[in-house]
C-alpha atoms as a PDB file:
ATOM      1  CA  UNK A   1       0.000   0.000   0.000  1.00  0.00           C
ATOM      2  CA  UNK A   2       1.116   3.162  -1.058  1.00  0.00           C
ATOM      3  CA  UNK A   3       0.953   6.735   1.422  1.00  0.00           C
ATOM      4  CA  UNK A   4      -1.682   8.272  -1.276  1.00  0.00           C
ATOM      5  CA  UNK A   5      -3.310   4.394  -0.562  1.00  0.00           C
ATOM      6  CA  UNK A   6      -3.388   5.025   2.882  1.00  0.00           C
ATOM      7  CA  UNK A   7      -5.153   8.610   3.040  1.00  0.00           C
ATOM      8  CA  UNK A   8      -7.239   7.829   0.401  1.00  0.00           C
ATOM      9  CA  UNK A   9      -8.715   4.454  -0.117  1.00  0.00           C
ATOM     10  CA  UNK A  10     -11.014   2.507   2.081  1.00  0.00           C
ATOM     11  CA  UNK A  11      -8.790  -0.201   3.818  1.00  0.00           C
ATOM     12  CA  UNK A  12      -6.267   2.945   4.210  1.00  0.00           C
ATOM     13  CA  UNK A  13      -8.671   4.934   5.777  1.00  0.00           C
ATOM     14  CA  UNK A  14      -9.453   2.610   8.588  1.00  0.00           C
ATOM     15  CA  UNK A  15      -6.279   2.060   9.067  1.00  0.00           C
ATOM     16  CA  UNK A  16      -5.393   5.248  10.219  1.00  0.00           C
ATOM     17  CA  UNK A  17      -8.828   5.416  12.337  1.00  0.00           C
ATOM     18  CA  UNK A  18      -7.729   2.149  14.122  1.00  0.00           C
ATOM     19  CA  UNK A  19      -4.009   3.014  14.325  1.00  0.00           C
ATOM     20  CA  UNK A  20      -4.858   6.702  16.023  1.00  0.00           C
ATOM     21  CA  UNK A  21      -7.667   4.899  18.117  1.00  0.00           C
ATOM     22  CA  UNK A  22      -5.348   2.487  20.087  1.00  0.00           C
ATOM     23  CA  UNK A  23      -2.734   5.563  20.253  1.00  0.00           C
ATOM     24  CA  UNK A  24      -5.898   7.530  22.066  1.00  0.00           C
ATOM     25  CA  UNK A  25      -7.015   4.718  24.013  1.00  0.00           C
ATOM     26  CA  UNK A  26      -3.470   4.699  25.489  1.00  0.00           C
ATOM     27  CA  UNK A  27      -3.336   8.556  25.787  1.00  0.00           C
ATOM     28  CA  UNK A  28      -7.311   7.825  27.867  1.00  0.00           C
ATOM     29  CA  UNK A  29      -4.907   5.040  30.004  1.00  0.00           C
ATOM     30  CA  UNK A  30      -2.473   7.679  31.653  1.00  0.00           C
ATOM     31  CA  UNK A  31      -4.968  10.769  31.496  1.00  0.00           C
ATOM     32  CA  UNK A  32      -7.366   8.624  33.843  1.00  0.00           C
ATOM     33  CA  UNK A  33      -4.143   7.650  35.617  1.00  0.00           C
ATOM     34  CA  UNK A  34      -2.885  10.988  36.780  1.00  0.00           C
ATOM     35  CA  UNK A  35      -6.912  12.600  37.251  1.00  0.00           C
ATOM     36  CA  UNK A  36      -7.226  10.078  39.698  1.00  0.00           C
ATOM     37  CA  UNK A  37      -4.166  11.493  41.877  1.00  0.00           C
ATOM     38  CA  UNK A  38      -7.153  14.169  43.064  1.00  0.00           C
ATOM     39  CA  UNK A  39      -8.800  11.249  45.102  1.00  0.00           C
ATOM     40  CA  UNK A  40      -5.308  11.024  47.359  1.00  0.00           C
ATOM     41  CA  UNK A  41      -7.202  13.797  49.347  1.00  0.00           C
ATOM     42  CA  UNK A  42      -3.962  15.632  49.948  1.00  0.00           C
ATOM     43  CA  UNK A  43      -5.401  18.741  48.812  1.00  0.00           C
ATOM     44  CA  UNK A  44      -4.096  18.199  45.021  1.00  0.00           C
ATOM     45  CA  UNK A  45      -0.242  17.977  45.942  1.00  0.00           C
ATOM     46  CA  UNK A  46      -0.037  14.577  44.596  1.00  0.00           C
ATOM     47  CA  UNK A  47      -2.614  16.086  40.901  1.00  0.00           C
ATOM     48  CA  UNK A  48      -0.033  18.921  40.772  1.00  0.00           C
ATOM     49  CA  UNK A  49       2.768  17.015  41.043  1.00  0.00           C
ATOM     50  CA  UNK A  50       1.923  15.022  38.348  1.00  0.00           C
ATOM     51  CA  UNK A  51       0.292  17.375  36.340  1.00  0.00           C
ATOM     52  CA  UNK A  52       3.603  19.324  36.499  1.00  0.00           C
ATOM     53  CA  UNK A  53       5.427  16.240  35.443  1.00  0.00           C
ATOM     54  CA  UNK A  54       3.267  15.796  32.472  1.00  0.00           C
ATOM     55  CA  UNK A  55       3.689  19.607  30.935  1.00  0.00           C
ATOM     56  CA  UNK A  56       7.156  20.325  31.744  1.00  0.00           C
ATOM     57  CA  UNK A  57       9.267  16.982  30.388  1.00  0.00           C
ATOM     58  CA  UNK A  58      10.701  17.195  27.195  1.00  0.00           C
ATOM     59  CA  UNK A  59       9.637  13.366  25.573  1.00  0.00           C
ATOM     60  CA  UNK A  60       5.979  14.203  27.385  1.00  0.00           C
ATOM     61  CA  UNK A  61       5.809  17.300  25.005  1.00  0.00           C
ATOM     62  CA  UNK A  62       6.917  15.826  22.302  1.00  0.00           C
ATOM     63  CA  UNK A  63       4.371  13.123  22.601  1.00  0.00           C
ATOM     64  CA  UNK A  64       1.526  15.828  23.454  1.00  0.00           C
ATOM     65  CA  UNK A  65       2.309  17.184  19.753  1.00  0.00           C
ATOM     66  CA  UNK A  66       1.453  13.286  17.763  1.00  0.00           C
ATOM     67  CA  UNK A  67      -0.870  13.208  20.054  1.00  0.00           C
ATOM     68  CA  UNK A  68      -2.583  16.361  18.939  1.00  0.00           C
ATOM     69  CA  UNK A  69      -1.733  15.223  15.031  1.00  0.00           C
ATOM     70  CA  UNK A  70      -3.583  11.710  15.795  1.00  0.00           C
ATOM     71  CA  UNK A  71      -6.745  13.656  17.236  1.00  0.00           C
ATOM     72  CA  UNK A  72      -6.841  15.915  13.870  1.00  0.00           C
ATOM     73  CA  UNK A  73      -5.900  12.578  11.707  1.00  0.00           C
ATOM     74  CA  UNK A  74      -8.541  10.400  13.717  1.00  0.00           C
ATOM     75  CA  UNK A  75     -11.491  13.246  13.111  1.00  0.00           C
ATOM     76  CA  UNK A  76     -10.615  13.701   9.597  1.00  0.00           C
ATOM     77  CA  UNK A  77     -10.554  10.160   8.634  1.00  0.00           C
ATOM     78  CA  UNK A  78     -13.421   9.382  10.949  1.00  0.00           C
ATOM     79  CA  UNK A  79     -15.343  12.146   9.053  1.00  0.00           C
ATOM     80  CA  UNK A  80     -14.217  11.387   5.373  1.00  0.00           C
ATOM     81  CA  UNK A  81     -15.824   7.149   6.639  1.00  0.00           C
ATOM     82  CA  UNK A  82     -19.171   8.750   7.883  1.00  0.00           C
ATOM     83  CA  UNK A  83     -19.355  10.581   4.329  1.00  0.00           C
ATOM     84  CA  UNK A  84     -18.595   7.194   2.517  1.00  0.00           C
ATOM     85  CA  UNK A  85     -20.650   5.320   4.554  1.00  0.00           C
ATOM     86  CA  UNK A  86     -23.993   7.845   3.983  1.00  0.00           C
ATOM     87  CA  UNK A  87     -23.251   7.732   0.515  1.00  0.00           C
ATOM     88  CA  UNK A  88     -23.720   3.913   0.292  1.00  0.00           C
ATOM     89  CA  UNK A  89     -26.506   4.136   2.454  1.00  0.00           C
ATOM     90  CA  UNK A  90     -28.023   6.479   0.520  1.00  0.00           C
ATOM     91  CA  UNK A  91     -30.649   3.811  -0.692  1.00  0.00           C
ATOM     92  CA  UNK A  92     -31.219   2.150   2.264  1.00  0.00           C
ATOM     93  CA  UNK A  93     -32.796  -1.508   3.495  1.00  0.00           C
ATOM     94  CA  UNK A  94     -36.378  -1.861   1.929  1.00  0.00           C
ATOM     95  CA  UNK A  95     -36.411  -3.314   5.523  1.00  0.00           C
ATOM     96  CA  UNK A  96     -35.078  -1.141   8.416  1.00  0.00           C
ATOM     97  CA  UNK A  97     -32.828  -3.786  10.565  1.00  0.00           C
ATOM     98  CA  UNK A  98     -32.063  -1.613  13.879  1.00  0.00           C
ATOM     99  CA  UNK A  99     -30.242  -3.312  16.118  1.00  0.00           C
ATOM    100  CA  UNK A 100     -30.082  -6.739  14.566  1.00  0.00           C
ATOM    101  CA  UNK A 101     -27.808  -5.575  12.161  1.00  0.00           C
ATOM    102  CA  UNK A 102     -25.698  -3.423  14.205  1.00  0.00           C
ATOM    103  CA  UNK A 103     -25.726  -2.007  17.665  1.00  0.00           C
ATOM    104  CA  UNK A 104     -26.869   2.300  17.617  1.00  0.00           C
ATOM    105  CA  UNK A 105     -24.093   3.398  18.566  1.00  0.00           C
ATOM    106  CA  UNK A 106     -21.837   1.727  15.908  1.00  0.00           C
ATOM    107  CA  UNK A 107     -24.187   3.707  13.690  1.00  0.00           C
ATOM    108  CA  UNK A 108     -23.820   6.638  15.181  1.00  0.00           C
ATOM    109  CA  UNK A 109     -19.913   6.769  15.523  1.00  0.00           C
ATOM    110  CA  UNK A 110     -20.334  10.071  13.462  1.00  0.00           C
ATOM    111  CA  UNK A 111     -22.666  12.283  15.845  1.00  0.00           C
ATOM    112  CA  UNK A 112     -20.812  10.672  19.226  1.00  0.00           C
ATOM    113  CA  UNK A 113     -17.468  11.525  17.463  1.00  0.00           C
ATOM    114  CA  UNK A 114     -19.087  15.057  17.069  1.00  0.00           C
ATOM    115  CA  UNK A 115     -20.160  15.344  21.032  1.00  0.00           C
ATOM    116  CA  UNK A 116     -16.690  14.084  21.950  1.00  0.00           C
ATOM    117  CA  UNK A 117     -14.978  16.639  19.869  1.00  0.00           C
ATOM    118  CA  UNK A 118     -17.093  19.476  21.463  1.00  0.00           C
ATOM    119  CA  UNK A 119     -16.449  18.275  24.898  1.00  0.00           C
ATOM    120  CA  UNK A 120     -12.440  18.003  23.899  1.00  0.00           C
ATOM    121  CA  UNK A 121     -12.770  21.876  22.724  1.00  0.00           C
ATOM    122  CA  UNK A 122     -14.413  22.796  26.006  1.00  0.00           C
ATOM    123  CA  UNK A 123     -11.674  20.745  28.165  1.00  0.00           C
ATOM    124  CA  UNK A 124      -9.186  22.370  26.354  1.00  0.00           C
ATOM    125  CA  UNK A 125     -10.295  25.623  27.135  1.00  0.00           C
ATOM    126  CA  UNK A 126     -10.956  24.917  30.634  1.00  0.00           C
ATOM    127  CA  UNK A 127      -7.474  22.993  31.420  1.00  0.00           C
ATOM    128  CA  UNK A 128      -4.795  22.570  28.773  1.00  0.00           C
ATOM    129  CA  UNK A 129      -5.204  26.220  28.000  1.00  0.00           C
ATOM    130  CA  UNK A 130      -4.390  27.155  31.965  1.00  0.00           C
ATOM    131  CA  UNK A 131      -1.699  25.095  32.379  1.00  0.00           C
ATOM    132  CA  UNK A 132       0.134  26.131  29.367  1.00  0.00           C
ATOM    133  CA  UNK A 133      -0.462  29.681  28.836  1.00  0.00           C
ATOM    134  CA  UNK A 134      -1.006  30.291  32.463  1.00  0.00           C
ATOM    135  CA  UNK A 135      -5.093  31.187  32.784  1.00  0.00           C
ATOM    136  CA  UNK A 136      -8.050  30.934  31.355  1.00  0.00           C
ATOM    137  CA  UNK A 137      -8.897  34.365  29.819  1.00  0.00           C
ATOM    138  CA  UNK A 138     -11.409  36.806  31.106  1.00  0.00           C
ATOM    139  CA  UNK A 139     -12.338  34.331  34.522  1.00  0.00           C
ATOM    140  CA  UNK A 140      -8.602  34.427  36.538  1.00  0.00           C
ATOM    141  CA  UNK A 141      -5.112  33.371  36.187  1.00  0.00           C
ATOM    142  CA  UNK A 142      -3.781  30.070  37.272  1.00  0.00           C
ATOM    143  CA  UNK A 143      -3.328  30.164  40.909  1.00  0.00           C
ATOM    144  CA  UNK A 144       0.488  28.950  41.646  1.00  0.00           C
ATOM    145  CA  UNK A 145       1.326  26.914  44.754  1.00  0.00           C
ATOM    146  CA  UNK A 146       4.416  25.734  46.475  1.00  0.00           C
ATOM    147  CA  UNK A 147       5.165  22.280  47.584  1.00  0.00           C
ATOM    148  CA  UNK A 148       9.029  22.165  49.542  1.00  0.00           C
ATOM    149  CA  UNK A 149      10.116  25.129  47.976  1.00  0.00           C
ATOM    150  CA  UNK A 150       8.706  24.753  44.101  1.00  0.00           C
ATOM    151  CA  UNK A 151       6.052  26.647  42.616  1.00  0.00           C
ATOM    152  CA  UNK A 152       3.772  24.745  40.395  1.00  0.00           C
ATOM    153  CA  UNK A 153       0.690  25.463  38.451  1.00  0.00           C
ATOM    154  CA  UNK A 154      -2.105  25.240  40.638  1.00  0.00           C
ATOM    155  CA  UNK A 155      -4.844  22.804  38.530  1.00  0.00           C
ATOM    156  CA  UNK A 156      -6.155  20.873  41.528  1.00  0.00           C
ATOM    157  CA  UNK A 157      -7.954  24.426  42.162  1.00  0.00           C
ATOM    158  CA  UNK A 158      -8.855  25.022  38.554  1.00  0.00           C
ATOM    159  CA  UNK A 159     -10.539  22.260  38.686  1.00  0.00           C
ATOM    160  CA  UNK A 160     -12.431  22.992  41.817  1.00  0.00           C
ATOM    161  CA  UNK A 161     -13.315  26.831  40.372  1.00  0.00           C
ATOM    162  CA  UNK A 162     -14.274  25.044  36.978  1.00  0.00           C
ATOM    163  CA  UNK A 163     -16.757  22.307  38.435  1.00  0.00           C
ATOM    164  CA  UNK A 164     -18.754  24.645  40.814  1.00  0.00           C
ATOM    165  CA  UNK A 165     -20.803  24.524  38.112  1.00  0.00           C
ATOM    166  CA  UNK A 166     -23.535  22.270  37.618  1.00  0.00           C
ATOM    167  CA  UNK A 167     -24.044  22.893  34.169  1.00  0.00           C
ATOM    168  CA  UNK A 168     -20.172  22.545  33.576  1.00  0.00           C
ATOM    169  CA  UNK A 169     -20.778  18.964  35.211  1.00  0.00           C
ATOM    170  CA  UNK A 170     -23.728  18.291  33.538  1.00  0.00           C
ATOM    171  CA  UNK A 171     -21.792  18.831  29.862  1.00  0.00           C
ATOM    172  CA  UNK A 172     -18.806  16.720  31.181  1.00  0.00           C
ATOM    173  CA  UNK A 173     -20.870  14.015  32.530  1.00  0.00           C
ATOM    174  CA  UNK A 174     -22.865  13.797  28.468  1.00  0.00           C
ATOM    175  CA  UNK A 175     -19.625  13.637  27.291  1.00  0.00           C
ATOM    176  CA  UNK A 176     -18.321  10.675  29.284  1.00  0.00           C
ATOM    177  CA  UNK A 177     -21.172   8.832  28.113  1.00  0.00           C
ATOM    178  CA  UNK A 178     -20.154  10.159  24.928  1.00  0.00           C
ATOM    179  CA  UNK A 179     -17.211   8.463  25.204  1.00  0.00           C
ATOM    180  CA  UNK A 180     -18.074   5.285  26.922  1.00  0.00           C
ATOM    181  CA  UNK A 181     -20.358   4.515  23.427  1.00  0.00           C
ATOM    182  CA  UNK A 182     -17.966   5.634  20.947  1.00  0.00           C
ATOM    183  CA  UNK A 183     -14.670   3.474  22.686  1.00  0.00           C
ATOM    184  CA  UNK A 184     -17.552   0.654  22.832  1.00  0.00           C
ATOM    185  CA  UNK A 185     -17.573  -0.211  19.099  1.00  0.00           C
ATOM    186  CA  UNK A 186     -14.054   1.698  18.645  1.00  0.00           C
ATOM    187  CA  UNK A 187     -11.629  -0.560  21.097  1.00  0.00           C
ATOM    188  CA  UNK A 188     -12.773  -3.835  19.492  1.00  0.00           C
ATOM    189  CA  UNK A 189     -13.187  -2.420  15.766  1.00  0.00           C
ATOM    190  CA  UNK A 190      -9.811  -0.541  15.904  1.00  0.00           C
ATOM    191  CA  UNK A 191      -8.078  -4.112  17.161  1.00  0.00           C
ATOM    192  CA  UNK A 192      -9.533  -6.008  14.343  1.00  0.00           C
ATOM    193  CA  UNK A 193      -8.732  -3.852  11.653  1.00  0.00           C
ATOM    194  CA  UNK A 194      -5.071  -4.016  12.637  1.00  0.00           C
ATOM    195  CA  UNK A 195      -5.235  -7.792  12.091  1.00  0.00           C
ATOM    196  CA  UNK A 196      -6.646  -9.787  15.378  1.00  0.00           C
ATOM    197  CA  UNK A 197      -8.950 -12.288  14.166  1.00  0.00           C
ATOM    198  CA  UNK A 198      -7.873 -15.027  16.452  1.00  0.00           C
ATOM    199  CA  UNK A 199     -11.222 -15.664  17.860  1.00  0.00           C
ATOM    200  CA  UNK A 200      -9.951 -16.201  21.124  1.00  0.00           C
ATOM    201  CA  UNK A 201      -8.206 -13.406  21.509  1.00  0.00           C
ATOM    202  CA  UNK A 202     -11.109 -11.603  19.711  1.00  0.00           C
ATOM    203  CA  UNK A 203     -12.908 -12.575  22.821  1.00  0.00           C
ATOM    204  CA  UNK A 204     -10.576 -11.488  25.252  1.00  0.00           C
ATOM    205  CA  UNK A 205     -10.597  -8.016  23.207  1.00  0.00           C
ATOM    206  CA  UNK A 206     -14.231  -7.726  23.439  1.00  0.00           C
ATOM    207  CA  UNK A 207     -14.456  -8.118  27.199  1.00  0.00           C
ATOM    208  CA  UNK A 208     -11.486  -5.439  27.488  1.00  0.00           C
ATOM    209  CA  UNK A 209     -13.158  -2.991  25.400  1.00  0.00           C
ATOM    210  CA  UNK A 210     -16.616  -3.554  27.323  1.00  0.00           C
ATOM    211  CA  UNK A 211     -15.006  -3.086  30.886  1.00  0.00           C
ATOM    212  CA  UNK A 212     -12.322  -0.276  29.577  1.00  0.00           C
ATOM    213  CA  UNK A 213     -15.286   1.180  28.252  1.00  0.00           C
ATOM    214  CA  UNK A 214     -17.355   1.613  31.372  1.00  0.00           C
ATOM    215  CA  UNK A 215     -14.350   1.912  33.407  1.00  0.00           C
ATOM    216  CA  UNK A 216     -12.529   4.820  32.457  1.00  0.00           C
ATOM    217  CA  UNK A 217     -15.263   7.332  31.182  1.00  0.00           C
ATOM    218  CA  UNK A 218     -17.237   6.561  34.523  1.00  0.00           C
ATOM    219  CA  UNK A 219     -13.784   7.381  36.445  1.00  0.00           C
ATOM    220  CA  UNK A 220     -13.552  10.336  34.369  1.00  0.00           C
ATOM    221  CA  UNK A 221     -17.156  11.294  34.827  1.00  0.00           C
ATOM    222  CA  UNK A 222     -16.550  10.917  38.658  1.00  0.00           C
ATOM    223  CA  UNK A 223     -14.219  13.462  38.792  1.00  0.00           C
ATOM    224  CA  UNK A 224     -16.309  16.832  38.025  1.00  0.00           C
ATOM    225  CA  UNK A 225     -19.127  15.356  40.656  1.00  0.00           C
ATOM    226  CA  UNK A 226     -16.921  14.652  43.111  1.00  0.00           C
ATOM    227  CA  UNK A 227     -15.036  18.016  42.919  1.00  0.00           C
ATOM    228  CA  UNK A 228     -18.800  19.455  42.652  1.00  0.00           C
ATOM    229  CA  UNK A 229     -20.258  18.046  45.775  1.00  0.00           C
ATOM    230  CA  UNK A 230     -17.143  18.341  47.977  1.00  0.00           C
ATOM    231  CA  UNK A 231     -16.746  14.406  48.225  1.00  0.00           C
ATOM    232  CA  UNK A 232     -12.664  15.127  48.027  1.00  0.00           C
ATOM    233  CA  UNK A 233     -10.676  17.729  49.854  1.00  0.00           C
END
Protein backbone atom coordinates (compact mmCIF):
# COMPACT_ATOMS: atom_id res chain seq x y z
CA UNK A 1 0.00 0.00 0.00
CA UNK A 2 1.12 3.16 -1.06
CA UNK A 3 0.95 6.73 1.42
CA UNK A 4 -1.68 8.27 -1.28
CA UNK A 5 -3.31 4.39 -0.56
CA UNK A 6 -3.39 5.03 2.88
CA UNK A 7 -5.15 8.61 3.04
CA UNK A 8 -7.24 7.83 0.40
CA UNK A 9 -8.72 4.45 -0.12
CA UNK A 10 -11.01 2.51 2.08
CA UNK A 11 -8.79 -0.20 3.82
CA UNK A 12 -6.27 2.95 4.21
CA UNK A 13 -8.67 4.93 5.78
CA UNK A 14 -9.45 2.61 8.59
CA UNK A 15 -6.28 2.06 9.07
CA UNK A 16 -5.39 5.25 10.22
CA UNK A 17 -8.83 5.42 12.34
CA UNK A 18 -7.73 2.15 14.12
CA UNK A 19 -4.01 3.01 14.32
CA UNK A 20 -4.86 6.70 16.02
CA UNK A 21 -7.67 4.90 18.12
CA UNK A 22 -5.35 2.49 20.09
CA UNK A 23 -2.73 5.56 20.25
CA UNK A 24 -5.90 7.53 22.07
CA UNK A 25 -7.01 4.72 24.01
CA UNK A 26 -3.47 4.70 25.49
CA UNK A 27 -3.34 8.56 25.79
CA UNK A 28 -7.31 7.83 27.87
CA UNK A 29 -4.91 5.04 30.00
CA UNK A 30 -2.47 7.68 31.65
CA UNK A 31 -4.97 10.77 31.50
CA UNK A 32 -7.37 8.62 33.84
CA UNK A 33 -4.14 7.65 35.62
CA UNK A 34 -2.88 10.99 36.78
CA UNK A 35 -6.91 12.60 37.25
CA UNK A 36 -7.23 10.08 39.70
CA UNK A 37 -4.17 11.49 41.88
CA UNK A 38 -7.15 14.17 43.06
CA UNK A 39 -8.80 11.25 45.10
CA UNK A 40 -5.31 11.02 47.36
CA UNK A 41 -7.20 13.80 49.35
CA UNK A 42 -3.96 15.63 49.95
CA UNK A 43 -5.40 18.74 48.81
CA UNK A 44 -4.10 18.20 45.02
CA UNK A 45 -0.24 17.98 45.94
CA UNK A 46 -0.04 14.58 44.60
CA UNK A 47 -2.61 16.09 40.90
CA UNK A 48 -0.03 18.92 40.77
CA UNK A 49 2.77 17.02 41.04
CA UNK A 50 1.92 15.02 38.35
CA UNK A 51 0.29 17.37 36.34
CA UNK A 52 3.60 19.32 36.50
CA UNK A 53 5.43 16.24 35.44
CA UNK A 54 3.27 15.80 32.47
CA UNK A 55 3.69 19.61 30.93
CA UNK A 56 7.16 20.32 31.74
CA UNK A 57 9.27 16.98 30.39
CA UNK A 58 10.70 17.19 27.20
CA UNK A 59 9.64 13.37 25.57
CA UNK A 60 5.98 14.20 27.38
CA UNK A 61 5.81 17.30 25.00
CA UNK A 62 6.92 15.83 22.30
CA UNK A 63 4.37 13.12 22.60
CA UNK A 64 1.53 15.83 23.45
CA UNK A 65 2.31 17.18 19.75
CA UNK A 66 1.45 13.29 17.76
CA UNK A 67 -0.87 13.21 20.05
CA UNK A 68 -2.58 16.36 18.94
CA UNK A 69 -1.73 15.22 15.03
CA UNK A 70 -3.58 11.71 15.80
CA UNK A 71 -6.74 13.66 17.24
CA UNK A 72 -6.84 15.91 13.87
CA UNK A 73 -5.90 12.58 11.71
CA UNK A 74 -8.54 10.40 13.72
CA UNK A 75 -11.49 13.25 13.11
CA UNK A 76 -10.62 13.70 9.60
CA UNK A 77 -10.55 10.16 8.63
CA UNK A 78 -13.42 9.38 10.95
CA UNK A 79 -15.34 12.15 9.05
CA UNK A 80 -14.22 11.39 5.37
CA UNK A 81 -15.82 7.15 6.64
CA UNK A 82 -19.17 8.75 7.88
CA UNK A 83 -19.36 10.58 4.33
CA UNK A 84 -18.60 7.19 2.52
CA UNK A 85 -20.65 5.32 4.55
CA UNK A 86 -23.99 7.85 3.98
CA UNK A 87 -23.25 7.73 0.51
CA UNK A 88 -23.72 3.91 0.29
CA UNK A 89 -26.51 4.14 2.45
CA UNK A 90 -28.02 6.48 0.52
CA UNK A 91 -30.65 3.81 -0.69
CA UNK A 92 -31.22 2.15 2.26
CA UNK A 93 -32.80 -1.51 3.50
CA UNK A 94 -36.38 -1.86 1.93
CA UNK A 95 -36.41 -3.31 5.52
CA UNK A 96 -35.08 -1.14 8.42
CA UNK A 97 -32.83 -3.79 10.57
CA UNK A 98 -32.06 -1.61 13.88
CA UNK A 99 -30.24 -3.31 16.12
CA UNK A 100 -30.08 -6.74 14.57
CA UNK A 101 -27.81 -5.57 12.16
CA UNK A 102 -25.70 -3.42 14.20
CA UNK A 103 -25.73 -2.01 17.67
CA UNK A 104 -26.87 2.30 17.62
CA UNK A 105 -24.09 3.40 18.57
CA UNK A 106 -21.84 1.73 15.91
CA UNK A 107 -24.19 3.71 13.69
CA UNK A 108 -23.82 6.64 15.18
CA UNK A 109 -19.91 6.77 15.52
CA UNK A 110 -20.33 10.07 13.46
CA UNK A 111 -22.67 12.28 15.84
CA UNK A 112 -20.81 10.67 19.23
CA UNK A 113 -17.47 11.52 17.46
CA UNK A 114 -19.09 15.06 17.07
CA UNK A 115 -20.16 15.34 21.03
CA UNK A 116 -16.69 14.08 21.95
CA UNK A 117 -14.98 16.64 19.87
CA UNK A 118 -17.09 19.48 21.46
CA UNK A 119 -16.45 18.28 24.90
CA UNK A 120 -12.44 18.00 23.90
CA UNK A 121 -12.77 21.88 22.72
CA UNK A 122 -14.41 22.80 26.01
CA UNK A 123 -11.67 20.74 28.17
CA UNK A 124 -9.19 22.37 26.35
CA UNK A 125 -10.29 25.62 27.13
CA UNK A 126 -10.96 24.92 30.63
CA UNK A 127 -7.47 22.99 31.42
CA UNK A 128 -4.79 22.57 28.77
CA UNK A 129 -5.20 26.22 28.00
CA UNK A 130 -4.39 27.16 31.96
CA UNK A 131 -1.70 25.09 32.38
CA UNK A 132 0.13 26.13 29.37
CA UNK A 133 -0.46 29.68 28.84
CA UNK A 134 -1.01 30.29 32.46
CA UNK A 135 -5.09 31.19 32.78
CA UNK A 136 -8.05 30.93 31.36
CA UNK A 137 -8.90 34.36 29.82
CA UNK A 138 -11.41 36.81 31.11
CA UNK A 139 -12.34 34.33 34.52
CA UNK A 140 -8.60 34.43 36.54
CA UNK A 141 -5.11 33.37 36.19
CA UNK A 142 -3.78 30.07 37.27
CA UNK A 143 -3.33 30.16 40.91
CA UNK A 144 0.49 28.95 41.65
CA UNK A 145 1.33 26.91 44.75
CA UNK A 146 4.42 25.73 46.47
CA UNK A 147 5.16 22.28 47.58
CA UNK A 148 9.03 22.17 49.54
CA UNK A 149 10.12 25.13 47.98
CA UNK A 150 8.71 24.75 44.10
CA UNK A 151 6.05 26.65 42.62
CA UNK A 152 3.77 24.75 40.40
CA UNK A 153 0.69 25.46 38.45
CA UNK A 154 -2.10 25.24 40.64
CA UNK A 155 -4.84 22.80 38.53
CA UNK A 156 -6.16 20.87 41.53
CA UNK A 157 -7.95 24.43 42.16
CA UNK A 158 -8.85 25.02 38.55
CA UNK A 159 -10.54 22.26 38.69
CA UNK A 160 -12.43 22.99 41.82
CA UNK A 161 -13.32 26.83 40.37
CA UNK A 162 -14.27 25.04 36.98
CA UNK A 163 -16.76 22.31 38.44
CA UNK A 164 -18.75 24.65 40.81
CA UNK A 165 -20.80 24.52 38.11
CA UNK A 166 -23.54 22.27 37.62
CA UNK A 167 -24.04 22.89 34.17
CA UNK A 168 -20.17 22.54 33.58
CA UNK A 169 -20.78 18.96 35.21
CA UNK A 170 -23.73 18.29 33.54
CA UNK A 171 -21.79 18.83 29.86
CA UNK A 172 -18.81 16.72 31.18
CA UNK A 173 -20.87 14.02 32.53
CA UNK A 174 -22.87 13.80 28.47
CA UNK A 175 -19.62 13.64 27.29
CA UNK A 176 -18.32 10.68 29.28
CA UNK A 177 -21.17 8.83 28.11
CA UNK A 178 -20.15 10.16 24.93
CA UNK A 179 -17.21 8.46 25.20
CA UNK A 180 -18.07 5.28 26.92
CA UNK A 181 -20.36 4.51 23.43
CA UNK A 182 -17.97 5.63 20.95
CA UNK A 183 -14.67 3.47 22.69
CA UNK A 184 -17.55 0.65 22.83
CA UNK A 185 -17.57 -0.21 19.10
CA UNK A 186 -14.05 1.70 18.64
CA UNK A 187 -11.63 -0.56 21.10
CA UNK A 188 -12.77 -3.84 19.49
CA UNK A 189 -13.19 -2.42 15.77
CA UNK A 190 -9.81 -0.54 15.90
CA UNK A 191 -8.08 -4.11 17.16
CA UNK A 192 -9.53 -6.01 14.34
CA UNK A 193 -8.73 -3.85 11.65
CA UNK A 194 -5.07 -4.02 12.64
CA UNK A 195 -5.24 -7.79 12.09
CA UNK A 196 -6.65 -9.79 15.38
CA UNK A 197 -8.95 -12.29 14.17
CA UNK A 198 -7.87 -15.03 16.45
CA UNK A 199 -11.22 -15.66 17.86
CA UNK A 200 -9.95 -16.20 21.12
CA UNK A 201 -8.21 -13.41 21.51
CA UNK A 202 -11.11 -11.60 19.71
CA UNK A 203 -12.91 -12.58 22.82
CA UNK A 204 -10.58 -11.49 25.25
CA UNK A 205 -10.60 -8.02 23.21
CA UNK A 206 -14.23 -7.73 23.44
CA UNK A 207 -14.46 -8.12 27.20
CA UNK A 208 -11.49 -5.44 27.49
CA UNK A 209 -13.16 -2.99 25.40
CA UNK A 210 -16.62 -3.55 27.32
CA UNK A 211 -15.01 -3.09 30.89
CA UNK A 212 -12.32 -0.28 29.58
CA UNK A 213 -15.29 1.18 28.25
CA UNK A 214 -17.35 1.61 31.37
CA UNK A 215 -14.35 1.91 33.41
CA UNK A 216 -12.53 4.82 32.46
CA UNK A 217 -15.26 7.33 31.18
CA UNK A 218 -17.24 6.56 34.52
CA UNK A 219 -13.78 7.38 36.45
CA UNK A 220 -13.55 10.34 34.37
CA UNK A 221 -17.16 11.29 34.83
CA UNK A 222 -16.55 10.92 38.66
CA UNK A 223 -14.22 13.46 38.79
CA UNK A 224 -16.31 16.83 38.02
CA UNK A 225 -19.13 15.36 40.66
CA UNK A 226 -16.92 14.65 43.11
CA UNK A 227 -15.04 18.02 42.92
CA UNK A 228 -18.80 19.46 42.65
CA UNK A 229 -20.26 18.05 45.77
CA UNK A 230 -17.14 18.34 47.98
CA UNK A 231 -16.75 14.41 48.23
CA UNK A 232 -12.66 15.13 48.03
CA UNK A 233 -10.68 17.73 49.85
Amino acid sequence: MTWKQLFTSSVGKKFIMALTGVSLIAFLIVHVGLNACIWANDNGEMFNKAAHFMGSTVVIRIAEVGLFVGIILHIIQGIVLELDNRSKRSIGYQVPLGNRGSKWYSRSMGLLGTLILLFLIMHIYHFWTPSRLGGIADIQPLPPVNYDGKEYHNLYAEMITVFQSLFVVILYVLGCISLAYHLLHGFNSAFRTLGLHNQRYVRIVKATGVAFSIIVPFTFAMMPISMHFGWIQ
